[in-house]
Protein backbone atom coordinates (compact mmCIF):
# COMPACT_ATOMS: atom_id res chain seq x y z
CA UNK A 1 0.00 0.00 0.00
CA UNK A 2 1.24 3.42 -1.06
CA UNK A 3 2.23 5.84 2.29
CA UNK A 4 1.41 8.57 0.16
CA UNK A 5 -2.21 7.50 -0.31
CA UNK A 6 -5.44 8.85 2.75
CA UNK A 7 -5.62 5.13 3.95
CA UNK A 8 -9.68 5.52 3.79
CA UNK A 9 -9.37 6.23 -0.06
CA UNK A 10 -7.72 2.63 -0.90
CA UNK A 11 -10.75 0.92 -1.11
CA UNK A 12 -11.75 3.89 -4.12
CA UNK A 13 -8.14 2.82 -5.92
CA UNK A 14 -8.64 -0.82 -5.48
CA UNK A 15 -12.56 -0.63 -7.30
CA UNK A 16 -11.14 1.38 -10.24
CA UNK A 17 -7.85 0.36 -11.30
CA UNK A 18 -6.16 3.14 -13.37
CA UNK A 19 -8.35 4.22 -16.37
CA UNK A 20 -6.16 3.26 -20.05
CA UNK A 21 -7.48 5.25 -22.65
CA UNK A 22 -6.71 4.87 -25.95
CA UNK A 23 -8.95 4.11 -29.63
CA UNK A 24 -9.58 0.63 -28.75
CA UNK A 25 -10.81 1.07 -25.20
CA UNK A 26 -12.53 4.31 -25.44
CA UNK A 27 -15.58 2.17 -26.32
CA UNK A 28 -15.77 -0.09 -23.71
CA UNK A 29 -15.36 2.30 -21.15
CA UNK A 30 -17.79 4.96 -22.07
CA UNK A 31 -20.30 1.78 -21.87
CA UNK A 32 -19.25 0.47 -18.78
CA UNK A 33 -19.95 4.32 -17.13
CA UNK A 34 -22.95 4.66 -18.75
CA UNK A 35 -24.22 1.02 -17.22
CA UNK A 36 -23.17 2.07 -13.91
CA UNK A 37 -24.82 5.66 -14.57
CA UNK A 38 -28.49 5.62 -13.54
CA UNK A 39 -30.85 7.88 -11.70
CA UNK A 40 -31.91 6.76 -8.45
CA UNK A 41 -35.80 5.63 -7.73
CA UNK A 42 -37.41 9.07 -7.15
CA UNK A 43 -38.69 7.68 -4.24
CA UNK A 44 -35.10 8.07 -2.54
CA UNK A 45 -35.26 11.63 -3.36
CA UNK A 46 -38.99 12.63 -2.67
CA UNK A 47 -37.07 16.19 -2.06
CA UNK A 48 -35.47 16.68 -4.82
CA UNK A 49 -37.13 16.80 -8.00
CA UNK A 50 -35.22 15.94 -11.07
CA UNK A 51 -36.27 16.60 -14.80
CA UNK A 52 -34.80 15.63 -17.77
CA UNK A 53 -34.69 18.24 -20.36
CA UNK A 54 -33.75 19.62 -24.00
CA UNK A 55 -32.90 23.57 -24.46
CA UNK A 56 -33.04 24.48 -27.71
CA UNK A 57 -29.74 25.91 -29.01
CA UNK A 58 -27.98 25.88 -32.47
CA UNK A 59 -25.64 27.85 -33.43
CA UNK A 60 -22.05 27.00 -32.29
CA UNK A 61 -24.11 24.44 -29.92
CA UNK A 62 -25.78 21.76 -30.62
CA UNK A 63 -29.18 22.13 -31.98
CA UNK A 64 -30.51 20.67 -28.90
CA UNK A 65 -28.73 20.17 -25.54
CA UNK A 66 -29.98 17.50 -22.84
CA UNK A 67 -29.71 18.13 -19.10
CA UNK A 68 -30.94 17.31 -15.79
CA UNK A 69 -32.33 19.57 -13.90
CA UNK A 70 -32.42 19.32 -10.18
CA UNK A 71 -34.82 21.26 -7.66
CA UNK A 72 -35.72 21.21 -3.81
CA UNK A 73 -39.43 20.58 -3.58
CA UNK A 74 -39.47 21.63 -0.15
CA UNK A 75 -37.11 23.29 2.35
CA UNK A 76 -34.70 20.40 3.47
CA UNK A 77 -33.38 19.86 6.81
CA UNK A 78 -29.66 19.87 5.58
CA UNK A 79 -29.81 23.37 4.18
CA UNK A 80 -27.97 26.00 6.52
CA UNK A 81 -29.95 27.70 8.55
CA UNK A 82 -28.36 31.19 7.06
CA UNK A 83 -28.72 29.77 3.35
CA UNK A 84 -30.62 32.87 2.22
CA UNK A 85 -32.80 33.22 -1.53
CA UNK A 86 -31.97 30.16 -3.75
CA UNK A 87 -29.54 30.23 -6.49
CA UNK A 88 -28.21 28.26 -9.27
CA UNK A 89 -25.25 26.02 -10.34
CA UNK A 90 -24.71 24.62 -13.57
CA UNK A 91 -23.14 21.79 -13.41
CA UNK A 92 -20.38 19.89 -15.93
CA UNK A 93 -19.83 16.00 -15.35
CA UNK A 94 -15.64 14.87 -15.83
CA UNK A 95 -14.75 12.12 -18.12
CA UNK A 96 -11.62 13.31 -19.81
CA UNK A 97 -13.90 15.39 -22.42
CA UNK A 98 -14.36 11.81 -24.07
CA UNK A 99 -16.72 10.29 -22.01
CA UNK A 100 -19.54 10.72 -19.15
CA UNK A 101 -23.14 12.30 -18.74
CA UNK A 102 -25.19 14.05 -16.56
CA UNK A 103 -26.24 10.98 -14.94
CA UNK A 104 -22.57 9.79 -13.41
CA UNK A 105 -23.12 12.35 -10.81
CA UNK A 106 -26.97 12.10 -9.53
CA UNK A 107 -26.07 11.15 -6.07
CA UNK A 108 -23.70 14.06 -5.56
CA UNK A 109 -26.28 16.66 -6.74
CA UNK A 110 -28.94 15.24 -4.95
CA UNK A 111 -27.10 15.53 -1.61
CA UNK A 112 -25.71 19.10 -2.89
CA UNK A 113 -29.23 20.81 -3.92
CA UNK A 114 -30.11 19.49 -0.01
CA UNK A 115 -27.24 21.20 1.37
CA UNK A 116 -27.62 24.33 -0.35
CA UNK A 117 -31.25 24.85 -1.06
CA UNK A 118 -30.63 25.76 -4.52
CA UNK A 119 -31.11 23.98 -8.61
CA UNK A 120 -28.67 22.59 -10.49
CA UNK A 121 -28.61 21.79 -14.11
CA UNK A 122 -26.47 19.41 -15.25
CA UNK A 123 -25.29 19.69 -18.80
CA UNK A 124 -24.96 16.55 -21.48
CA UNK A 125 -22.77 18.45 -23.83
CA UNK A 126 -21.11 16.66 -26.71
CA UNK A 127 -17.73 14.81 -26.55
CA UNK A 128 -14.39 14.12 -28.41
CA UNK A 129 -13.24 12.89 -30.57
CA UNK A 130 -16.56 13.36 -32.25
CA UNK A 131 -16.87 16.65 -31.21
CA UNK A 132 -13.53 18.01 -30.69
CA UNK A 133 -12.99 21.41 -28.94
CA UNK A 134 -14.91 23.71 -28.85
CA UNK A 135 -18.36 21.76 -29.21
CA UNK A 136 -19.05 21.10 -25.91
CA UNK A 137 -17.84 23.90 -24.57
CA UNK A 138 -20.65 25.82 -26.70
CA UNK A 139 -22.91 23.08 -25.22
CA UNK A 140 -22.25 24.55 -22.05
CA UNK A 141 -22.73 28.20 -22.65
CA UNK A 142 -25.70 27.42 -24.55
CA UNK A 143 -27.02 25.74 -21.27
CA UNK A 144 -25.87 28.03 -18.70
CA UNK A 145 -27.41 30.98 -20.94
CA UNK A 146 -31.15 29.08 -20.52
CA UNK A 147 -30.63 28.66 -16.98
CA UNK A 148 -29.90 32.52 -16.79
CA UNK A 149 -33.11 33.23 -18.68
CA UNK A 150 -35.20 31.24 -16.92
CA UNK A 151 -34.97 32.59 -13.05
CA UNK A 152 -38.12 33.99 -12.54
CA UNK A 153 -39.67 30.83 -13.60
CA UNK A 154 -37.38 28.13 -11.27
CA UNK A 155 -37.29 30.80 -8.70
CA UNK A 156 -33.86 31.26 -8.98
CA UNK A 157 -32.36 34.74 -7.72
CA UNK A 158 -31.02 36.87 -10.16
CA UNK A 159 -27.32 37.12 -10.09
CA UNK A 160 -26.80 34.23 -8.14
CA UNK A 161 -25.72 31.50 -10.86
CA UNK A 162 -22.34 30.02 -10.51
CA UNK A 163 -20.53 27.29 -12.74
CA UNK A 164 -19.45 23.66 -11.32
CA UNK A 165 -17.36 21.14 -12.39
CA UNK A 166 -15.03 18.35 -12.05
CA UNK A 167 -12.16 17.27 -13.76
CA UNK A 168 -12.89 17.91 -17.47
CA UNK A 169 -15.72 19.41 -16.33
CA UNK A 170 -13.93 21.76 -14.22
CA UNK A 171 -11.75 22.40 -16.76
CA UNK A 172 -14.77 23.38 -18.75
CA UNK A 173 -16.54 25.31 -16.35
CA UNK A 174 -13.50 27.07 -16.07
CA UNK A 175 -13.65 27.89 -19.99
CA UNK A 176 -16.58 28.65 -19.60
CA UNK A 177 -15.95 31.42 -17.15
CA UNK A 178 -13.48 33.11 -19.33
CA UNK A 179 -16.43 32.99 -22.47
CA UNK A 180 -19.36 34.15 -20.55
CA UNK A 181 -16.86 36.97 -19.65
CA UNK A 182 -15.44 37.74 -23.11
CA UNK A 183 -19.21 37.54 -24.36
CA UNK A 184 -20.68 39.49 -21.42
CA UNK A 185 -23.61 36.93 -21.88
CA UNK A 186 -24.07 36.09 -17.96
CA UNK A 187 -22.22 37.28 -14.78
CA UNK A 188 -21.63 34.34 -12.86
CA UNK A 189 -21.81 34.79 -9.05
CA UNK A 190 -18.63 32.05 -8.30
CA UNK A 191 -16.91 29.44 -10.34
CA UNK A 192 -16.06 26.18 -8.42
CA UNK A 193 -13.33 24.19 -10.00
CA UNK A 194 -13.32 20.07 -8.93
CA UNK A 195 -9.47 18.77 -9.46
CA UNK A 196 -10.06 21.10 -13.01
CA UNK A 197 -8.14 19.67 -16.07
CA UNK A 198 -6.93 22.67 -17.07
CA UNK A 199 -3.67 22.27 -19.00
CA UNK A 200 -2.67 20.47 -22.29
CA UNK A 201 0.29 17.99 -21.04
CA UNK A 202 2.81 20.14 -23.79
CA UNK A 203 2.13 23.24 -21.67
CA UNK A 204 1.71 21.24 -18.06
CA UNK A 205 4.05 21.90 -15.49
CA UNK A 206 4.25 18.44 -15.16
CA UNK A 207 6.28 18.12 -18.23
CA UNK A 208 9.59 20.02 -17.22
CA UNK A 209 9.01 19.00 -12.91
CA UNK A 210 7.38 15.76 -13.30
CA UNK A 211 5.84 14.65 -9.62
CA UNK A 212 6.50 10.66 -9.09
CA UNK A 213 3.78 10.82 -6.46
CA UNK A 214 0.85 12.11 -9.16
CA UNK A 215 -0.84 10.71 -11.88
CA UNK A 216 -0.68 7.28 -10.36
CA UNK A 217 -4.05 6.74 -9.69
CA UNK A 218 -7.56 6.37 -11.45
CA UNK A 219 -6.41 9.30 -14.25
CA UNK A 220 -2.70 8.15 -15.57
CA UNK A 221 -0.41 10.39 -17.50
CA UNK A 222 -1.41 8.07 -20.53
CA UNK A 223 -4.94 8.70 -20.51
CA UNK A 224 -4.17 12.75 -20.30
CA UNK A 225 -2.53 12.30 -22.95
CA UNK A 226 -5.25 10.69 -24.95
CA UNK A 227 -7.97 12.62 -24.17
CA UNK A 228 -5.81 15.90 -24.55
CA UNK A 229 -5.18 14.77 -27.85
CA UNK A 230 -8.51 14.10 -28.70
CA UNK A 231 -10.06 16.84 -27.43
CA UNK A 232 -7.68 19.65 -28.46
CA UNK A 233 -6.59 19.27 -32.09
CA UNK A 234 -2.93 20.73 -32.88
CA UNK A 235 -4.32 23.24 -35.14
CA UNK A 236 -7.01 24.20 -33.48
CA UNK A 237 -8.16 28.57 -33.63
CA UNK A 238 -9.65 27.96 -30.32
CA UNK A 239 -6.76 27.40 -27.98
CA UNK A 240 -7.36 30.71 -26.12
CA UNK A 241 -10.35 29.00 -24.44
CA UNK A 242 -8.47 26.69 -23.11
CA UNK A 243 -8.35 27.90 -18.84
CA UNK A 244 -4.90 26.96 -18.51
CA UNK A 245 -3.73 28.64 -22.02
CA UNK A 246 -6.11 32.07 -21.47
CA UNK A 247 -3.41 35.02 -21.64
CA UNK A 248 -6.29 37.11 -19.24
CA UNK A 249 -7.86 35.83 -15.86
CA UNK A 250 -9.05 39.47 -15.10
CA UNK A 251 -12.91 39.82 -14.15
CA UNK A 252 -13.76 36.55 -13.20
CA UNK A 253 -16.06 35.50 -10.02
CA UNK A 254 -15.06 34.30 -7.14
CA UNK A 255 -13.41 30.75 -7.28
CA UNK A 256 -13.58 27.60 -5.04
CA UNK A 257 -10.54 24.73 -6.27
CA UNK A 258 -10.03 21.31 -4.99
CA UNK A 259 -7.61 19.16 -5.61
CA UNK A 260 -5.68 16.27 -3.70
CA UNK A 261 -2.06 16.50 -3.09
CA UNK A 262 -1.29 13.13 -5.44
CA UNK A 263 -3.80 14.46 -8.48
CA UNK A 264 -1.68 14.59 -11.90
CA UNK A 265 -3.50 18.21 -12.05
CA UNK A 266 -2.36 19.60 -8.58
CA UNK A 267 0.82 21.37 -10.06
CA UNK A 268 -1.37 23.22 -12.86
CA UNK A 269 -4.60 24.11 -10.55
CA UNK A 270 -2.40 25.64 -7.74
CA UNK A 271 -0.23 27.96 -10.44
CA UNK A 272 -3.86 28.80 -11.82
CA UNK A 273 -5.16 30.27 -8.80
CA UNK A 274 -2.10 31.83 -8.15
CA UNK A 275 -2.76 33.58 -11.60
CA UNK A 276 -6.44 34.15 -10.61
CA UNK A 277 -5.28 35.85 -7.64
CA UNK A 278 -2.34 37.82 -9.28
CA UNK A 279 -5.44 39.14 -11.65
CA UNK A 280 -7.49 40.15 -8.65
CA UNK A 281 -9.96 37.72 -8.39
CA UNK A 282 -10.89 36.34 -4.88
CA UNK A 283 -10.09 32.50 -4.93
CA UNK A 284 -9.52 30.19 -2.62
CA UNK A 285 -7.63 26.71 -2.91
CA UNK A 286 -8.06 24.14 -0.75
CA UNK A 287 -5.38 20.65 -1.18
CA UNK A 288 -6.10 17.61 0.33
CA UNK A 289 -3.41 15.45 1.73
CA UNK A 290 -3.16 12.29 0.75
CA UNK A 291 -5.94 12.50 -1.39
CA UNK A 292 -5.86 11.11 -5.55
CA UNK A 293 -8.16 12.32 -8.56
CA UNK A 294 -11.49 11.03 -7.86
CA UNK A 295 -11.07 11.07 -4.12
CA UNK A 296 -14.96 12.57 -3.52
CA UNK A 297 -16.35 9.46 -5.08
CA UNK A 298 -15.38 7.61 -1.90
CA UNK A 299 -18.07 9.67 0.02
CA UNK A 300 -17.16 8.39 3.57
CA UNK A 301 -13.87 9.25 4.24
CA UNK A 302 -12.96 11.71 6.44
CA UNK A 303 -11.27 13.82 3.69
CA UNK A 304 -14.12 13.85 1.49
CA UNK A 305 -16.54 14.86 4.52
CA UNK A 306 -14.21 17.59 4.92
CA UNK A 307 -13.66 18.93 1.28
CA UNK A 308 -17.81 18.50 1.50
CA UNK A 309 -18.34 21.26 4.04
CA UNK A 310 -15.76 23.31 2.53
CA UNK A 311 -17.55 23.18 -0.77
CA UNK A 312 -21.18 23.46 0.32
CA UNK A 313 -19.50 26.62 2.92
CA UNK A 314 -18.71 28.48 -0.55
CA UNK A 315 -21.47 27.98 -2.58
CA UNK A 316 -24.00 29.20 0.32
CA UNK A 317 -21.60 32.01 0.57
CA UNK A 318 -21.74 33.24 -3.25
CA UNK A 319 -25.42 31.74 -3.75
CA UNK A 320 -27.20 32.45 -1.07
């Protein structure tokens, strides 16, 4: 057993071995996720309603983007006491850009809309390699601009919409900061950033000071590279949108990140909020020892119950 490793997390490491992407197994695992993907008996969640839904969009979007939407249908007993008018998050699932859906993290917003009081719409945007960069990045915009449009009618408070994600999904949200910025379409009340993949490996920090204790578990160096690759073509015009690669941080909201000291990402994400902060935007990191990519997936540990409050501390701060 590795010292490095939170003890409590080794059950996570030894139930998913370290993901191998490549052509031939891209397949397989996108199947296997979306098997163990499903939405919960709404019985289990008689306070929390959740919709599935299509926004129209076109454009640079698709011409229709699915989400979930989640909602409190009455006040639950988690929700801080001080939690004032509800607010919004829209939500980005991980999966290396290449795989995932909205439905790989039901559980978490479930238990998140109870702690917080507010909706959540969780965005199926479209993947490499089909969809390379920037498709579902549009997806997203295209998705958070609905949910900005449609407050009055979820009883969301205006102003009060902030962007989550994790992994590639963080990385996204992150992008998707810097774009709802640059195209002054909505001003987003926080950003919270989930162990964000932020950084092509070429540009990582990783690549000249390379960190023997990262990138050993559940997301390899090997499957970055993949999904990078995939995702980001060499030639591509819309680099710029990439977090890590964005010559300007200025003007962007407030900003939660978490990430666990042995994440391949933890170099990148800490020198990002160092540049959010150098830009004047209010951010906070918070690093978890001994904790690997993934490590909120293994809800019970003492770590995650920790990075949990933290989380649900900042988004009643910003949203509520």
């Amino acid at each position: 057993m590795d010292k490095h490793v939170d003890s409590s997390l080794w059950p996570l490491i030894e139930a998913f071995p370290p993901i191998d992407l490549s052509v031939e197994t891209l397949g397989p695992f996108r199947a296997a996720m979306k098997t163990l993907s499903v939405i919960p008996d709404a019985s289990s969640h008689a306070d929390v309603l959740i919709e599935e839904i299509s926004i129209p969009a076109g454009a640079k979007a698709a011409q229709t983007v699915r989400c979930l939407l989640y909602r409190p249908t009455q006040k639950s007993a988690q929700r801080p006491a001080a939690a004032g008018s509800a607010g919004a998050l829209l939500h980005i699932h991980g999966g290396g850009f290449v795989m995932g859906s909205p439905e790989m993290d039901v559980a978490r917003n479930i238990e998140l809309v109870r702690a917080t009081g507010g909706a959540i719409l969780s965005v199926d945007y479209r993947l490499a390699p089909e969809y390379p960069h920037p498709s579902g990045l549009e997806d997203c915009h295209a998705a958070l601009v609905w949910l900005a449009a449609q407050t009055e009618a979820l009883g969301i408070s205006p102003g009060r919409i902030g962007v989550l994600g994790e992994s590639a999904g963080g990385g996204l949200a992150a992008s998707l900061a810097l774009l709802a910025r640059d195209r002054k379409s909505v001003g987003l009340a926080c950003q919270v950033l989930i162990y964000p993949m932020l950084v092509p490996p070429s540009e990582s920090l990783d690549a000249s000071a390379h960190d023997s204790r990262t990138g050993r578990y559940i997301w390899t160096r090997a499957s970055n590279g993949f999904a990078w690759e995939t995702y980001l073509p060499r030639d591509s015009a819309d680099a710029a949108l990439i977090a890590g690669l964005a010559p300007n941080l200025a003007g962007l909201p407030p900003t939660f990140l978490a990430i666990g000291e042995l994440d391949l990402f933890v170099h990148d994400d800490l020198a990002y909020v160092s540049r959010l902060l150098a830009a004047g935007t209010s951010a906070e990191a918070h690093v978890y020892p001994g904790a690997i990519h993934g490590f909120d997936r293994m809800v019970d540990a003492a770590v995650t119950r920790r990075y949990t409050r933290e989380l649900v501390e900042f988004i009643t701060r910003q949203l509520g």
